[in-house]
Protein backbone atom coordinates (compact mmCIF):
# COMPACT_ATOMS: atom_id res chain seq x y z
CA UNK A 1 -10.80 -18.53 -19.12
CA UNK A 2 -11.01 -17.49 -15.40
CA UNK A 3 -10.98 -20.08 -13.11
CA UNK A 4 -12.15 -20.08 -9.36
CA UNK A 5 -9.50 -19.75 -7.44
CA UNK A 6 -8.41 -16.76 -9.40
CA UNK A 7 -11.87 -14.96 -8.41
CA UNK A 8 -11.85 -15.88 -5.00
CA UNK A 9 -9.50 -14.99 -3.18
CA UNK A 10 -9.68 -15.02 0.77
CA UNK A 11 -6.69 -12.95 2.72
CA UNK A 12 -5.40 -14.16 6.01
CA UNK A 13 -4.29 -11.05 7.68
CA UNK A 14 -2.63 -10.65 11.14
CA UNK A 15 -3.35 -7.99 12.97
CA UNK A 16 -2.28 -6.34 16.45
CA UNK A 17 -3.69 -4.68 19.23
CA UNK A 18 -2.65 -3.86 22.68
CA UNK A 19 0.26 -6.55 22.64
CA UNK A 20 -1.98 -9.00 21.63
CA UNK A 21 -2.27 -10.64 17.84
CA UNK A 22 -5.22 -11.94 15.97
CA UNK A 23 -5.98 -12.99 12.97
CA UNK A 24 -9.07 -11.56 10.51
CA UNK A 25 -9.98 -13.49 7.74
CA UNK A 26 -10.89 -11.24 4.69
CA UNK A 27 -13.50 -12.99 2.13
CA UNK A 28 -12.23 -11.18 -0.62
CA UNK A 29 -13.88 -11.30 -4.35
CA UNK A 30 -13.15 -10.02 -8.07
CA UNK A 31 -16.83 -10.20 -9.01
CA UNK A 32 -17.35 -7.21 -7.59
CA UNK A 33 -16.88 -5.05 -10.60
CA UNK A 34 -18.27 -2.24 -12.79
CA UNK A 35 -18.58 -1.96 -16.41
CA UNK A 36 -18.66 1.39 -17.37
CA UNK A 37 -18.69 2.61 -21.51
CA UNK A 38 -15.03 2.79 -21.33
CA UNK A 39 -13.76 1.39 -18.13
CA UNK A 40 -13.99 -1.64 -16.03
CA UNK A 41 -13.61 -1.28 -12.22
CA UNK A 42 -12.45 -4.29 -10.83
CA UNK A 43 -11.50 -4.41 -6.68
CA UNK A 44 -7.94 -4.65 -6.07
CA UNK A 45 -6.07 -6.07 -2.59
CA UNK A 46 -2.51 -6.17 -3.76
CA UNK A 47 -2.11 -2.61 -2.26
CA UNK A 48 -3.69 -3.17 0.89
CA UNK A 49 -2.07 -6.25 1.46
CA UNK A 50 1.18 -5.91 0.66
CA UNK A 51 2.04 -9.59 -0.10
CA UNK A 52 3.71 -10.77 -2.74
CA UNK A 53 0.67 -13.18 -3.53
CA UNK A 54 -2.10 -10.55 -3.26
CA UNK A 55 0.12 -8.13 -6.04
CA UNK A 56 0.01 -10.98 -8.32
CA UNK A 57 -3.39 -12.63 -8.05
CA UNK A 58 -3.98 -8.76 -9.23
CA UNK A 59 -2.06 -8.95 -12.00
CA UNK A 60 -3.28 -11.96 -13.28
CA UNK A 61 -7.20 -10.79 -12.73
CA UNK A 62 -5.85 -7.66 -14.31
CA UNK A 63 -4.99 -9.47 -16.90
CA UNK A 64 -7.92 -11.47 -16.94
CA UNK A 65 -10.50 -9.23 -17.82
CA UNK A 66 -8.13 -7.60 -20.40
CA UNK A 67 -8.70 -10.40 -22.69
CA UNK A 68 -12.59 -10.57 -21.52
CA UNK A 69 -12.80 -6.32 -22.34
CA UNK A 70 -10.52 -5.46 -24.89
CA UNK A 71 -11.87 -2.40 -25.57
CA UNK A 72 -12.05 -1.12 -22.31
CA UNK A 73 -9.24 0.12 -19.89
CA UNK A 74 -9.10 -1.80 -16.55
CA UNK A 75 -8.86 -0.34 -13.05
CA UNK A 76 -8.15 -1.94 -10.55
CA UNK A 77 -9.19 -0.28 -7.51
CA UNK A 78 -8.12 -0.56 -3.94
CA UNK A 79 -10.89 -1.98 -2.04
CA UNK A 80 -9.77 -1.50 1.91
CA UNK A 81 -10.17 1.76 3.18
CA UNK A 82 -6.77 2.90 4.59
């Protein structure tokens, strides 16, 4: 079963620019994904992110629509643009 808080997931980030900080608040979401006939797209933010928590709220969604496709192969896809 997927719960809420393992769909939603909004990302602090803190950012810099011209030696001053601030702070952009990402609403970030796992619905956003594509069933193809053999795949399943689902956004990623692990990558982007590069915390700890982001890789393994990916994981776990990862996981997560594993047991809800088991046919299919799941990708998760980076969804900032570098």
């Amino acid at each position: 079963m997927i719960f809420a808080e393992e769909i939603f997931a909004p990302f602090l980030i803190e950012k810099a620019y011209n030696n001053s900080s601030y702070s952009i608040l990402y609403p970030t979401s796992y619905l956003n994904f594509v069933i193809g006939s053999k795949k399943v797209v689902v956004p990623a933010y692990g990558e982007y992110l590069k915390t700890q928590a982001a890789l393994e709220k990916d994981l776990l969604v990862k996981a997560q629509f594993e047991k809800l496709f088991p046919s299919k192969k799941i990708i998760m896809q980076n969804s900032f643009n570098a």
